[in-house]
C-alpha atoms as a PDB file:
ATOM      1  CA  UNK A   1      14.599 -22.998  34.665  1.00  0.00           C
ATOM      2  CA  UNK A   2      11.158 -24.180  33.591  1.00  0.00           C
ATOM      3  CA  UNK A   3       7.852 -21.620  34.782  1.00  0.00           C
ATOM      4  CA  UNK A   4       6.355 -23.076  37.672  1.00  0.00           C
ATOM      5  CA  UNK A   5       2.701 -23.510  37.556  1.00  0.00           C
ATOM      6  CA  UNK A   6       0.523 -21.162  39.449  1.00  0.00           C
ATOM      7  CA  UNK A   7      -1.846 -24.508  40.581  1.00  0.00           C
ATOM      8  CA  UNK A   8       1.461 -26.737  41.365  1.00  0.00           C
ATOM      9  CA  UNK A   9       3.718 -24.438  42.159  1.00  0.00           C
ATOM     10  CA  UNK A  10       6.386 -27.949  42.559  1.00  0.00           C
ATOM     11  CA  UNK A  11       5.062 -28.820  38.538  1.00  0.00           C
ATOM     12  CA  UNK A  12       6.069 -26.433  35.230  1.00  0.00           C
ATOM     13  CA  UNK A  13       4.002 -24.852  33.154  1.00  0.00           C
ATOM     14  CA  UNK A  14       2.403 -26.308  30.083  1.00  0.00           C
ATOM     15  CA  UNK A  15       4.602 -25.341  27.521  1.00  0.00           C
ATOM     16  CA  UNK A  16       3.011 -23.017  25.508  1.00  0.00           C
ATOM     17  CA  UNK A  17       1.640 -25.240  22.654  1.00  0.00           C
ATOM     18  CA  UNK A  18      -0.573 -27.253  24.985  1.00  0.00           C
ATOM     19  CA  UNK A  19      -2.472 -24.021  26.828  1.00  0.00           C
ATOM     20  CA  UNK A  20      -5.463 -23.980  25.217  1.00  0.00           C
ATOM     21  CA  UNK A  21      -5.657 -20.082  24.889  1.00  0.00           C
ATOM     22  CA  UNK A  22      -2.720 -20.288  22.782  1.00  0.00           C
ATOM     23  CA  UNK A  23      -3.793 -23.064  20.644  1.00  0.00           C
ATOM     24  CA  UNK A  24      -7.260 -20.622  20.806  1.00  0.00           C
ATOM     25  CA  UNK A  25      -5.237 -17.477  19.106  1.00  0.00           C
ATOM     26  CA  UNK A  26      -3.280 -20.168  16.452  1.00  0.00           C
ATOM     27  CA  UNK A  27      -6.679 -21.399  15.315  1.00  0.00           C
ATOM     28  CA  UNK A  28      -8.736 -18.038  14.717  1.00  0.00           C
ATOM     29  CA  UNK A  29      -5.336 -16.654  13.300  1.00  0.00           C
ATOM     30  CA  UNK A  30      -5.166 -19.855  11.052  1.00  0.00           C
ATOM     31  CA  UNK A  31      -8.548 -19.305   9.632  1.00  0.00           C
ATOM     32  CA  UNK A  32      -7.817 -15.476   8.771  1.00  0.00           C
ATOM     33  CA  UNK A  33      -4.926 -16.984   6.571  1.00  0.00           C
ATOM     34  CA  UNK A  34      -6.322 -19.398   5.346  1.00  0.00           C
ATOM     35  CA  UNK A  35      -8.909 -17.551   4.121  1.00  0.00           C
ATOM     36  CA  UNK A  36      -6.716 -14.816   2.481  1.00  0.00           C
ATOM     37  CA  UNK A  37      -4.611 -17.863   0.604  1.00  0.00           C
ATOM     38  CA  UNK A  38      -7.817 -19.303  -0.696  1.00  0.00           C
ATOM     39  CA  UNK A  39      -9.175 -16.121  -1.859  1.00  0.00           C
ATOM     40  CA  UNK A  40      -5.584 -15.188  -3.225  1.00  0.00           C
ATOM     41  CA  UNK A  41      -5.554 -18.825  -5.187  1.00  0.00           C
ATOM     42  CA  UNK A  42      -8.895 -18.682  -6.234  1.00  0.00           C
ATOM     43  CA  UNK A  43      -8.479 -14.972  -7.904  1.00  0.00           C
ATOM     44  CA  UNK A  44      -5.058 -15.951  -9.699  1.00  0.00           C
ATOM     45  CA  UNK A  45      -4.849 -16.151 -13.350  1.00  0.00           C
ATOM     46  CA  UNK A  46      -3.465 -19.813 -14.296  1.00  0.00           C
ATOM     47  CA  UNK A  47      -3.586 -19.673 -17.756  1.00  0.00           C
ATOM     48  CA  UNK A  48      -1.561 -22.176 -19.484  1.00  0.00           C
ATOM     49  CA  UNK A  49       1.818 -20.602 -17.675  1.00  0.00           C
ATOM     50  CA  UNK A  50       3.333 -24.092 -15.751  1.00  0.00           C
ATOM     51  CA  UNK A  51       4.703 -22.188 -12.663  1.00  0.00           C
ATOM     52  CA  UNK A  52       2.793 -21.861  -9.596  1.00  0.00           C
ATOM     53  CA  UNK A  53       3.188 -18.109  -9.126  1.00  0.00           C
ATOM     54  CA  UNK A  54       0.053 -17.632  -6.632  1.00  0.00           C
ATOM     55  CA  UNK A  55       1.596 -20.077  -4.392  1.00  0.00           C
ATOM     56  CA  UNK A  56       4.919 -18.694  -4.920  1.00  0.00           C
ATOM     57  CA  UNK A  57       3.940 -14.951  -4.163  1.00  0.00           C
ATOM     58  CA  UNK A  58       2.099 -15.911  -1.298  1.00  0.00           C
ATOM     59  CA  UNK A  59       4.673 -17.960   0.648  1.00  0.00           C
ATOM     60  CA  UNK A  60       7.294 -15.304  -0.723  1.00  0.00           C
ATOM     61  CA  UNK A  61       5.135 -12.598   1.313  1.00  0.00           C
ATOM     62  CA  UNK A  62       4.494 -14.692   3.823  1.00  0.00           C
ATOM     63  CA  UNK A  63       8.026 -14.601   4.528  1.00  0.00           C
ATOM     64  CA  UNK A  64       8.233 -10.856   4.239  1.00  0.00           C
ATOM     65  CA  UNK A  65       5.597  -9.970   6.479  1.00  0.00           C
ATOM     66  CA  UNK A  66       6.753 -12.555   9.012  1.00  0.00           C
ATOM     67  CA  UNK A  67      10.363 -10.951   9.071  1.00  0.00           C
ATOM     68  CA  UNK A  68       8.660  -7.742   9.534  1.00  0.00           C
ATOM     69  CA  UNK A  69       6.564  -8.692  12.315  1.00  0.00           C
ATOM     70  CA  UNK A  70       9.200 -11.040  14.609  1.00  0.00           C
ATOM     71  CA  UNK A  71      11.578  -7.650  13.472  1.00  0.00           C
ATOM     72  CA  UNK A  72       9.126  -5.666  14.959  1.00  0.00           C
ATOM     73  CA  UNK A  73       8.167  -7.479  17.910  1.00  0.00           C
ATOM     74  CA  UNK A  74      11.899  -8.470  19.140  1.00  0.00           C
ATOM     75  CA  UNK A  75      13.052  -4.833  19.415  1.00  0.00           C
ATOM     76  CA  UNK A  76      10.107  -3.799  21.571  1.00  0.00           C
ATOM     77  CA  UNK A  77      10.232  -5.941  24.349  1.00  0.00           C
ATOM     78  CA  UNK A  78      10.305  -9.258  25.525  1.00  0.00           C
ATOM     79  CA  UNK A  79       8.250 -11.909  24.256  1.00  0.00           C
ATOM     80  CA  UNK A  80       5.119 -11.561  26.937  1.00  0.00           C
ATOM     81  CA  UNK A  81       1.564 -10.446  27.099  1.00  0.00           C
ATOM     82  CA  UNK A  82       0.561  -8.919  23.846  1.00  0.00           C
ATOM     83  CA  UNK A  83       3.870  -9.120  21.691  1.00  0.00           C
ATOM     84  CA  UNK A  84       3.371 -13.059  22.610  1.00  0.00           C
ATOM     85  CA  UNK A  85       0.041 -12.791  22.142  1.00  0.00           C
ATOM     86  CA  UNK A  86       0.484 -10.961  18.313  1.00  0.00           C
ATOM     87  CA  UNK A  87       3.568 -13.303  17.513  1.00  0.00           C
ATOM     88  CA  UNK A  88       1.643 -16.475  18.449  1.00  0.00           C
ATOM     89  CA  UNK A  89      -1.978 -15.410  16.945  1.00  0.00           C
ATOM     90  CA  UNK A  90       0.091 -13.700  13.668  1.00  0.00           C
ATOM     91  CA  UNK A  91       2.851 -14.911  13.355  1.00  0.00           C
ATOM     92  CA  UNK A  92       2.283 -18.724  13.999  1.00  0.00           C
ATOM     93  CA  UNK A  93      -1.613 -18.840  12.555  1.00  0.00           C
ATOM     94  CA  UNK A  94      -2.420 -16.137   9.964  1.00  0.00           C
ATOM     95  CA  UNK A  95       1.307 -16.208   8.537  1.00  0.00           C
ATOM     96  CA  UNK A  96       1.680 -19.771   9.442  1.00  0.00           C
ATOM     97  CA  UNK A  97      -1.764 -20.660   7.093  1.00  0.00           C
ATOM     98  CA  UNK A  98      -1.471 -18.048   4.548  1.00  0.00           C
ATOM     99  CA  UNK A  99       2.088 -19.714   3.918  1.00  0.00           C
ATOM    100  CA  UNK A 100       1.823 -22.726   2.580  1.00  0.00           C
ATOM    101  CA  UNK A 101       4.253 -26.017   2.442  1.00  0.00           C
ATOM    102  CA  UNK A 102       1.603 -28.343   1.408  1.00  0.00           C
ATOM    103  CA  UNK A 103       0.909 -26.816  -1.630  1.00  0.00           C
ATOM    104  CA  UNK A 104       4.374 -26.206  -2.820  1.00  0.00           C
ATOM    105  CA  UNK A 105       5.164 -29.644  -2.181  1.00  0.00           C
ATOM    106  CA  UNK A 106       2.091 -30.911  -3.883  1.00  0.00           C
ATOM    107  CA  UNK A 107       2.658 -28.211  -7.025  1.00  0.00           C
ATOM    108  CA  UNK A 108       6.589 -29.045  -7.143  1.00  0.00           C
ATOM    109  CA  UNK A 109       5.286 -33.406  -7.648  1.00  0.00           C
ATOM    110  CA  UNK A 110       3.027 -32.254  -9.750  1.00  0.00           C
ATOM    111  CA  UNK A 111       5.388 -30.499 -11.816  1.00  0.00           C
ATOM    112  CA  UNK A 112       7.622 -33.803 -11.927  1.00  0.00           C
ATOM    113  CA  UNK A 113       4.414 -35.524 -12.757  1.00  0.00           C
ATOM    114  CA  UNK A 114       3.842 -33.172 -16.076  1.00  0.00           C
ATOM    115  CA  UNK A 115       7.240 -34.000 -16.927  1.00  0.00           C
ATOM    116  CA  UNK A 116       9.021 -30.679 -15.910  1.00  0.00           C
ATOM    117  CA  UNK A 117      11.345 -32.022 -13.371  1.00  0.00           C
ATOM    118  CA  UNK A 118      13.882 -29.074 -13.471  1.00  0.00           C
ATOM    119  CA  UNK A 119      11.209 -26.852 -13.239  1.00  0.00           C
ATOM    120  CA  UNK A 120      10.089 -28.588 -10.147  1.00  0.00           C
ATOM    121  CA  UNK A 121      13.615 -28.400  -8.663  1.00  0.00           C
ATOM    122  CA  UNK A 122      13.672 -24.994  -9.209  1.00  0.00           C
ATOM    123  CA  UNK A 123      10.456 -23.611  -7.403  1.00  0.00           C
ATOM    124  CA  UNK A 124      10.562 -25.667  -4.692  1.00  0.00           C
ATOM    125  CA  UNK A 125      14.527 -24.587  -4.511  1.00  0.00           C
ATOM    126  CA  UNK A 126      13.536 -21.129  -5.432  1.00  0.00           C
ATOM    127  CA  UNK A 127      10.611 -21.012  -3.000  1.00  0.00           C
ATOM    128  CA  UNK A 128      12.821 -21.169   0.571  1.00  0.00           C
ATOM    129  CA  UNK A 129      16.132 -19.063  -1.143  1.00  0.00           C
ATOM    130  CA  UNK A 130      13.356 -16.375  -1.938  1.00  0.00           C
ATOM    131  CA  UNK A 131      11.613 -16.917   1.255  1.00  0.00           C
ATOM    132  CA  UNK A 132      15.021 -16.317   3.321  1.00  0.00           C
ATOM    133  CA  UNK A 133      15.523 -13.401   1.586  1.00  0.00           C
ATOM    134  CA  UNK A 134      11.987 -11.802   1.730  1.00  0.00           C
ATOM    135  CA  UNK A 135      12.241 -12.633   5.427  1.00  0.00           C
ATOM    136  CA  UNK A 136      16.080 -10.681   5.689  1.00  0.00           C
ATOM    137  CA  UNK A 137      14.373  -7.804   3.754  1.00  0.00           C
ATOM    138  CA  UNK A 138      11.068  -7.546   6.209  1.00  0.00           C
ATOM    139  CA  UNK A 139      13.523  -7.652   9.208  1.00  0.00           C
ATOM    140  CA  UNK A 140      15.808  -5.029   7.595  1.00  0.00           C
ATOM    141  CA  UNK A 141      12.968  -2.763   6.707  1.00  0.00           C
ATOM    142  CA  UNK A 142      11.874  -2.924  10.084  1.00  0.00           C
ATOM    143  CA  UNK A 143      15.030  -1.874  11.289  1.00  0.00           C
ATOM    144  CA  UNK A 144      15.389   1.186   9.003  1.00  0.00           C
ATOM    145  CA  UNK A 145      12.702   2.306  10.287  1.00  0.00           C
ATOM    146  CA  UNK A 146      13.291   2.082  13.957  1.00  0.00           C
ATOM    147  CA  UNK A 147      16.660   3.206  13.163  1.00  0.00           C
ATOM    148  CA  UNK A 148      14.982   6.452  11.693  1.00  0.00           C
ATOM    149  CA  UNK A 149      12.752   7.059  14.165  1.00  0.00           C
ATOM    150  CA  UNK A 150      15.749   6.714  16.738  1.00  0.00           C
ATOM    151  CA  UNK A 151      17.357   9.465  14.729  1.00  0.00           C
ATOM    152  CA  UNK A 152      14.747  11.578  14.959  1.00  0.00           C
ATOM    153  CA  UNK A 153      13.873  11.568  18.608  1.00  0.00           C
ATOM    154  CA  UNK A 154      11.150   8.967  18.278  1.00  0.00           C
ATOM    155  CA  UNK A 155       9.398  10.195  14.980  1.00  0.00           C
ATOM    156  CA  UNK A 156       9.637   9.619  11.151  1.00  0.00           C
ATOM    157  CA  UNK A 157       9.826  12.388   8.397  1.00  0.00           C
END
């Protein structure tokens, strides 16, 4: 059943999207990553190498770090008050900007473009099977470590 809202108890809740505090914590957390993907980009060595590896690393960490953190989050509690709160101003905006679709969209045409159409196939292909399984390994490193720290009543070696 929906949440009832605390002004019209008889009306939901704005889903979550709409609340402007929310939309608050996806914008600031958008700039942050953003920011770090420009400064990643701009830092990269190009050279004369064809493949988009800044792009690639980034989304391919993105992944990772977003495994870790919904990993993280999920086995600590339900998703309320500040684990909604990190998952929505992390998760969603810095990991959701510092990822990037646009660009490996844009970088996969323009690889068609330059007459590497294989190529193409292959990062943007390459791209989500690496991004699955950087986001598997974030989760599963999270969960080694929990798991150790279960072992050893609460603390890590």
């Amino acid at each position: 059943m929906p949440a009832r809202s605390a002004v019209a108890p008889d009306l939901p809740a704005r889903p979550l999207h709409l609340q402007p505090r929310w939309m608050l914590l996806v914008f600031l957390g958008g700039a942050v990553g953003a920011l770090a993907r420009f400064v990643i980009s701009s830092v990269a060595v190009r050279g004369e190498q064809a493949f988009p590896w800044a792009t690639f690393g980034t989304n391919v960490a993105g992944a990772f770090a977003l495994g870790m953190l919904l990993e993280g989050l999920s086995g600590n509690g339900a998703d309320v008050g500040a684990r909604r709160a990190i998952r929505i101003g992390v998760g969603t905006g810095v990991l959701g900007a510092f990822t990037t679709y646009s660009a490996l969209a844009g970088e996969s045409a323009l690889l068609v473009r330059e007459g590497a159409p294989a190529l193409a196939v292959g990062y943007a292909v390459g791209s989500a099977l690496a991004g699955l399984v950087a986001a598997a390994a974030g989760m599963a490193a999270v969960a080694v470590v929990a798991r150790r720290q279960h072992l050893h009543g609460g603390r890590d070696r």
